[in-house]
N, C-alpha and C. Protein backbone atom coordinates (compact mmCIF):
# COMPACT_ATOMS: atom_id res chain seq x y z
N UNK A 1 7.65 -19.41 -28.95
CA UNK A 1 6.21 -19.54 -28.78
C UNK A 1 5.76 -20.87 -29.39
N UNK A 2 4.88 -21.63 -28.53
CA UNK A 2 4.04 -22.66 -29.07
C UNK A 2 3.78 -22.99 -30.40
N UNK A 3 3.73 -23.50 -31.33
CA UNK A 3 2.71 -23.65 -32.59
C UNK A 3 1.76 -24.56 -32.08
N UNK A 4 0.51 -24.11 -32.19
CA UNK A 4 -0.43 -25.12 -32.23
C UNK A 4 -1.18 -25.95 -33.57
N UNK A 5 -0.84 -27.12 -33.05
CA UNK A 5 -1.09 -28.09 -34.13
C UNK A 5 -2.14 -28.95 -34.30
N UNK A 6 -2.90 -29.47 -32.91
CA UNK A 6 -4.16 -30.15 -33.24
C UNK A 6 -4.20 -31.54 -34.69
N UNK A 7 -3.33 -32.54 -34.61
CA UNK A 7 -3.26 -33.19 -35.00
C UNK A 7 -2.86 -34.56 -34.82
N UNK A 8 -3.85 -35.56 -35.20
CA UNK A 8 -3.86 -36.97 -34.71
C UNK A 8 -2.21 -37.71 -35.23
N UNK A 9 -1.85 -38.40 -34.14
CA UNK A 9 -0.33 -39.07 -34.40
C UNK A 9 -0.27 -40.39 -33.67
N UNK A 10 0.52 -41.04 -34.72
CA UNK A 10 0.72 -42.46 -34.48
C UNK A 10 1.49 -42.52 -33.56
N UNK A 11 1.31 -43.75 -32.25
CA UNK A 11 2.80 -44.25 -31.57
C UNK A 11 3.24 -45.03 -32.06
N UNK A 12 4.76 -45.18 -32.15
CA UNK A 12 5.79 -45.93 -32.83
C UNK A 12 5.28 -47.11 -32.13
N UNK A 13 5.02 -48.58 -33.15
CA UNK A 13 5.04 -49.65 -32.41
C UNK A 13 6.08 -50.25 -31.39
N UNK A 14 5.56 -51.14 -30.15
CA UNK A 14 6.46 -51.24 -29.48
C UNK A 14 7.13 -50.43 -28.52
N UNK A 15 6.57 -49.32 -28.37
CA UNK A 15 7.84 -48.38 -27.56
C UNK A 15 7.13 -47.34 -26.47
N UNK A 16 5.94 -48.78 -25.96
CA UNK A 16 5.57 -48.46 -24.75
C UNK A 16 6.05 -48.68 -23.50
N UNK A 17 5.49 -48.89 -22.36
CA UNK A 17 6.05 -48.47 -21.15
C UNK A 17 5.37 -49.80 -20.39
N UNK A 18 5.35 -51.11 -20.56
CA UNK A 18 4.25 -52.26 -19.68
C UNK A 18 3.71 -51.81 -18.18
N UNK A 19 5.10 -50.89 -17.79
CA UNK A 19 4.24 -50.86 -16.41
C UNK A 19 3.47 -50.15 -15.91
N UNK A 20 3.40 -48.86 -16.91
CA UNK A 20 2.04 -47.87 -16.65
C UNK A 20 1.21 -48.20 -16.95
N UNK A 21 1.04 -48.92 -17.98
CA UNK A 21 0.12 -49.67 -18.61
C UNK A 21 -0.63 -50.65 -17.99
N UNK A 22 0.24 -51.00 -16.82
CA UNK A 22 -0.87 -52.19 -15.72
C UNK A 22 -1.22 -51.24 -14.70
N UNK A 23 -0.67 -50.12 -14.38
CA UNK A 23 -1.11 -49.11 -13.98
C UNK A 23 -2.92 -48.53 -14.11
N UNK A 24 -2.89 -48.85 -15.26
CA UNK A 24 -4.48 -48.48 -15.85
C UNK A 24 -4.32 -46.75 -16.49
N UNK A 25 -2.93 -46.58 -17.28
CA UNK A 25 -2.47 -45.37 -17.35
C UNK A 25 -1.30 -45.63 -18.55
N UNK A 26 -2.07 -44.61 -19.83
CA UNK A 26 -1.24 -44.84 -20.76
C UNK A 26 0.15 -44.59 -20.65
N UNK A 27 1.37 -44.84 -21.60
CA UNK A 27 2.45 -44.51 -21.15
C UNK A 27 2.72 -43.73 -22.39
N UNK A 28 3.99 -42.48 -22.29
CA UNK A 28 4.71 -41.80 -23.14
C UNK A 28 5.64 -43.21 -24.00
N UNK A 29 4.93 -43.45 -25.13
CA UNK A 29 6.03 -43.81 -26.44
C UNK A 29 7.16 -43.01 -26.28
N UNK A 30 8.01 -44.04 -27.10
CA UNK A 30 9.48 -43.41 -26.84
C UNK A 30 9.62 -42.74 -28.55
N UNK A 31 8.48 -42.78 -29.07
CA UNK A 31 8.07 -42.31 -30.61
C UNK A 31 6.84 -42.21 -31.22
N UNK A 32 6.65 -41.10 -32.00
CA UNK A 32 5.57 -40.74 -33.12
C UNK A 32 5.45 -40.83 -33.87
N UNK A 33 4.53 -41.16 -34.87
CA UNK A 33 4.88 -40.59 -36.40
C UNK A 33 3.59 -39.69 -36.31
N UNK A 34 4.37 -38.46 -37.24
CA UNK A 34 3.55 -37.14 -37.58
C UNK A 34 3.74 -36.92 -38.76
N UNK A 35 2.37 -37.25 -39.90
CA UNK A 35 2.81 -37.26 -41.23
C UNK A 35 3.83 -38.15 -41.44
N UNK A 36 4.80 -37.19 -42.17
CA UNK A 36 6.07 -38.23 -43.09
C UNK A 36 7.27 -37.71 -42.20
N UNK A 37 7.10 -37.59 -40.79
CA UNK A 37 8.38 -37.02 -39.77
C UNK A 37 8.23 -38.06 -38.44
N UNK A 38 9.19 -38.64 -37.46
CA UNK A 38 9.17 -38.85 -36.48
C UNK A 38 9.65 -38.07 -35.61
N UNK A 39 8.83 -37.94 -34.55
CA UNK A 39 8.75 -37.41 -33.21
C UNK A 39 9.14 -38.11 -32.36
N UNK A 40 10.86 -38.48 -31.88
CA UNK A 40 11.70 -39.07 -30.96
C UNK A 40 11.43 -38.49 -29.35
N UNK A 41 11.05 -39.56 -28.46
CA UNK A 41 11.15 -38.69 -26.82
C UNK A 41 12.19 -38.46 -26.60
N UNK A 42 13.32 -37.45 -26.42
CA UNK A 42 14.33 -37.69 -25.54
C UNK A 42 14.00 -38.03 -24.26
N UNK A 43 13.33 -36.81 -23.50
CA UNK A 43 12.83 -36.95 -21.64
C UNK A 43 11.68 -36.32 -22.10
N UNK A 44 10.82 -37.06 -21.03
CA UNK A 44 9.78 -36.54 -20.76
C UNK A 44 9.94 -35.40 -19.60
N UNK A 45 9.21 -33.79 -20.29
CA UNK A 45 9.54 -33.04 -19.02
C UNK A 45 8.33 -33.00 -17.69
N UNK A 46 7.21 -33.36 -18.35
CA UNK A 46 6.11 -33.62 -17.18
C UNK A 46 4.79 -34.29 -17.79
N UNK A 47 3.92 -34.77 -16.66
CA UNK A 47 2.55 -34.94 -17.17
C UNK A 47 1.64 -35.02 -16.33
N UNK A 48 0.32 -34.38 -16.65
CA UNK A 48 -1.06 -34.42 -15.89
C UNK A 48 -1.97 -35.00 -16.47
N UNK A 49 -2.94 -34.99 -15.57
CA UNK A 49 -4.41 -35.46 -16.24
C UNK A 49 -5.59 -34.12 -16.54
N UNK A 50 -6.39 -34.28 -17.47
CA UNK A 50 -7.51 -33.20 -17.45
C UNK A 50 -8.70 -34.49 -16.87
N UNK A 51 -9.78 -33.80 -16.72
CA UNK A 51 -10.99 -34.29 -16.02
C UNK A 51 -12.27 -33.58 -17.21
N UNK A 52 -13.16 -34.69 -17.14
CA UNK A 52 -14.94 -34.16 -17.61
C UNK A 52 -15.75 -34.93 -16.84
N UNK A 53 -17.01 -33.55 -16.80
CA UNK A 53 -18.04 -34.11 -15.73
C UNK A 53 -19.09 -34.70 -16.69
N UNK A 54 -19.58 -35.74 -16.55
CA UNK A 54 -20.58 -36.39 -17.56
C UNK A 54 -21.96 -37.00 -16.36
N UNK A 55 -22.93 -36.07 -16.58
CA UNK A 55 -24.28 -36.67 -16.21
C UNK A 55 -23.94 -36.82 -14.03
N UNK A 56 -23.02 -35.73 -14.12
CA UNK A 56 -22.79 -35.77 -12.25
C UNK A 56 -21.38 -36.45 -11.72
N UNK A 57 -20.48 -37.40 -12.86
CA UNK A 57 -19.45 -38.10 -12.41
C UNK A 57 -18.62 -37.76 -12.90
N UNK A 58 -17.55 -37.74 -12.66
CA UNK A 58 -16.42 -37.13 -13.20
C UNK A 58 -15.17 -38.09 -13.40
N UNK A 59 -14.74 -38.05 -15.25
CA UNK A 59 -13.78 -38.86 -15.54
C UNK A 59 -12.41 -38.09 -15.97
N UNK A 60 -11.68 -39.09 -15.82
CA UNK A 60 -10.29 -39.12 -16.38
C UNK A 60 -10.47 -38.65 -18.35
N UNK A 61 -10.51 -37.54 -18.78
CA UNK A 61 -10.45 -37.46 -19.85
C UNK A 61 -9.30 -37.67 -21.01
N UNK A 62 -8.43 -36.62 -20.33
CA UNK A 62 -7.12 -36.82 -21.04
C UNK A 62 -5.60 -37.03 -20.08
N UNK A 63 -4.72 -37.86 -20.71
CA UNK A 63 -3.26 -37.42 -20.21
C UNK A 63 -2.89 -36.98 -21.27
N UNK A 64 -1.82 -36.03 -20.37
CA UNK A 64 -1.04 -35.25 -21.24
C UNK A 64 0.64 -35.26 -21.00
N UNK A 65 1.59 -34.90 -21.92
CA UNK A 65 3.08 -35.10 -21.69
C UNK A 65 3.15 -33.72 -22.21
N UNK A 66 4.31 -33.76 -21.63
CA UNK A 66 4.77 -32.54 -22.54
C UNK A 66 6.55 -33.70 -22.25
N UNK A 67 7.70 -33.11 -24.03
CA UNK A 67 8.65 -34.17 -23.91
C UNK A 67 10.09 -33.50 -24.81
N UNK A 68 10.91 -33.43 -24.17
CA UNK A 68 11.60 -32.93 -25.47
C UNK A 68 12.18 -33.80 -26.50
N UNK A 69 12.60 -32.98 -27.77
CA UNK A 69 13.08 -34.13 -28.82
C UNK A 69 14.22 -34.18 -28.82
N UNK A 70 15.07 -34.68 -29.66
CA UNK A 70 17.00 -34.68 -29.54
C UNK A 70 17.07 -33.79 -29.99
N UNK A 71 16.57 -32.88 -31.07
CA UNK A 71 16.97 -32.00 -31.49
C UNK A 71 16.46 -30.58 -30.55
N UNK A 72 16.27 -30.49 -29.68
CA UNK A 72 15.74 -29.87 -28.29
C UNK A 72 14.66 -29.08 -28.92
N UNK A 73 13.37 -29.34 -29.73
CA UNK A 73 12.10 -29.06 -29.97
C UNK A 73 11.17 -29.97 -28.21
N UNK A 74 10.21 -28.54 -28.26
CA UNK A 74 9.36 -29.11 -26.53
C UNK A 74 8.34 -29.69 -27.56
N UNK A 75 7.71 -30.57 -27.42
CA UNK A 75 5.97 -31.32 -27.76
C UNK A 75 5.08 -31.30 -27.06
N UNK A 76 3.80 -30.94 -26.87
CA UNK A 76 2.81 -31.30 -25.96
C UNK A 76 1.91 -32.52 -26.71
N UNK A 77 1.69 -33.72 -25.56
CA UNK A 77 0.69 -34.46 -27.17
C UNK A 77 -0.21 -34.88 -25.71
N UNK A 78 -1.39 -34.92 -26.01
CA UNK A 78 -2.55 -35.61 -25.20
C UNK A 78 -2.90 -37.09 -25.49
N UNK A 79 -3.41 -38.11 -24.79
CA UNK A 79 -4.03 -39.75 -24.73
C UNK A 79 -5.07 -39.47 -24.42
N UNK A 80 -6.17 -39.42 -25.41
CA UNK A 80 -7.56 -39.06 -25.23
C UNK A 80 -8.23 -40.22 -24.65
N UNK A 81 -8.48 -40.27 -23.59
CA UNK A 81 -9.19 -41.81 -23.16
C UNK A 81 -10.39 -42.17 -23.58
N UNK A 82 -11.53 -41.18 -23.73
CA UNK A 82 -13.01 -41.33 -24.03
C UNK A 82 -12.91 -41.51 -25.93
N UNK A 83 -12.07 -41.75 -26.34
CA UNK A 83 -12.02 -41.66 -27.94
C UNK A 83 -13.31 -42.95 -27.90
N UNK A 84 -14.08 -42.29 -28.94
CA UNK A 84 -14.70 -43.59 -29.70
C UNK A 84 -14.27 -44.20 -30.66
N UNK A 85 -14.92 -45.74 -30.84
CA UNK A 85 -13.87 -46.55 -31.70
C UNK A 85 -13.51 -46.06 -33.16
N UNK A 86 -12.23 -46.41 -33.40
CA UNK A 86 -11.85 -46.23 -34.70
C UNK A 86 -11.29 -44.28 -34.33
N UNK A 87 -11.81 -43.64 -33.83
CA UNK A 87 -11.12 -42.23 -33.51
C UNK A 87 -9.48 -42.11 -33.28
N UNK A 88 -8.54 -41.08 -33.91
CA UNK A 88 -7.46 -41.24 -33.04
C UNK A 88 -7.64 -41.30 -31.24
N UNK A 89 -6.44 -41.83 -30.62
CA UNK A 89 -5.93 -41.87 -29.06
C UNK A 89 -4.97 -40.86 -28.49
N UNK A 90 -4.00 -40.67 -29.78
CA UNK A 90 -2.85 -39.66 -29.34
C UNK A 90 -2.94 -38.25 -30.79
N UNK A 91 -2.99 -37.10 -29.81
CA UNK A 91 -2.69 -36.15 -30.51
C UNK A 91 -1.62 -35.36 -30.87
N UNK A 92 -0.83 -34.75 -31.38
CA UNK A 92 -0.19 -33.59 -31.14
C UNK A 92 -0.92 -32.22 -30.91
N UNK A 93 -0.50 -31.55 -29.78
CA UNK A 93 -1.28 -30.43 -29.59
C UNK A 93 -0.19 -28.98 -29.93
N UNK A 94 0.75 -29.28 -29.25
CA UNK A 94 1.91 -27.85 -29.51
C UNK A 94 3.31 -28.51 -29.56
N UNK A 95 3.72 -28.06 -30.74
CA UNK A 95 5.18 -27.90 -30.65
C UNK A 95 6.12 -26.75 -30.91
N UNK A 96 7.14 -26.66 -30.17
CA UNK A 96 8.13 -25.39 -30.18
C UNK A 96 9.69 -25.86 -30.35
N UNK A 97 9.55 -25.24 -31.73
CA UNK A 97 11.25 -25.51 -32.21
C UNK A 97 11.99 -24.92 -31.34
């Protein structure tokens, strides 16, 4: 079962993806830091988008991954796009040892 965690996490510098990124679409880091632990991608097993309707239009709110680690723990972490400044971007939402 899931643990839900709800907690803001760093991407490892560097260990983005350039071409999703010209995409106009964040990319899965190939790393986290959570607290005093890193969160390694092995594979990413999938990802969607969520949606919010604001004032009649409707945006791109969040992407989401879900990814496993080497040590075969699943992660779910979200790229909050509407963050205001200075807010975290990437969360951890669930992980399952």
């Amino acid at each position: 079962m899931p643990r839900f965690i709800s907690q803001a996490i760093e991407p490892q510098a560097g260990s983005f993806d350039p071409s999703a990124i010209g995409r106009g679409e964040p990319s899965l880091p190939s790393a986290f830091v959570w607290g005093t632990q890193t969160l390694v991608v092995a594979s990413q097993l999938k990802s969607w988008r969520t949606t919010k309707v604001d004032r009649g239009d409707t945006y791109v709110d969040k992407h989401w991954f879900d990814f496993l680690t080497p040590d075969g723990a699943t992660a779910t972490v979200y790229f909050h796009r509407r963050a205001l400044r200075g807010q975290a971007r990437w969360w951890l939402h669930t992980i399952e040892p």
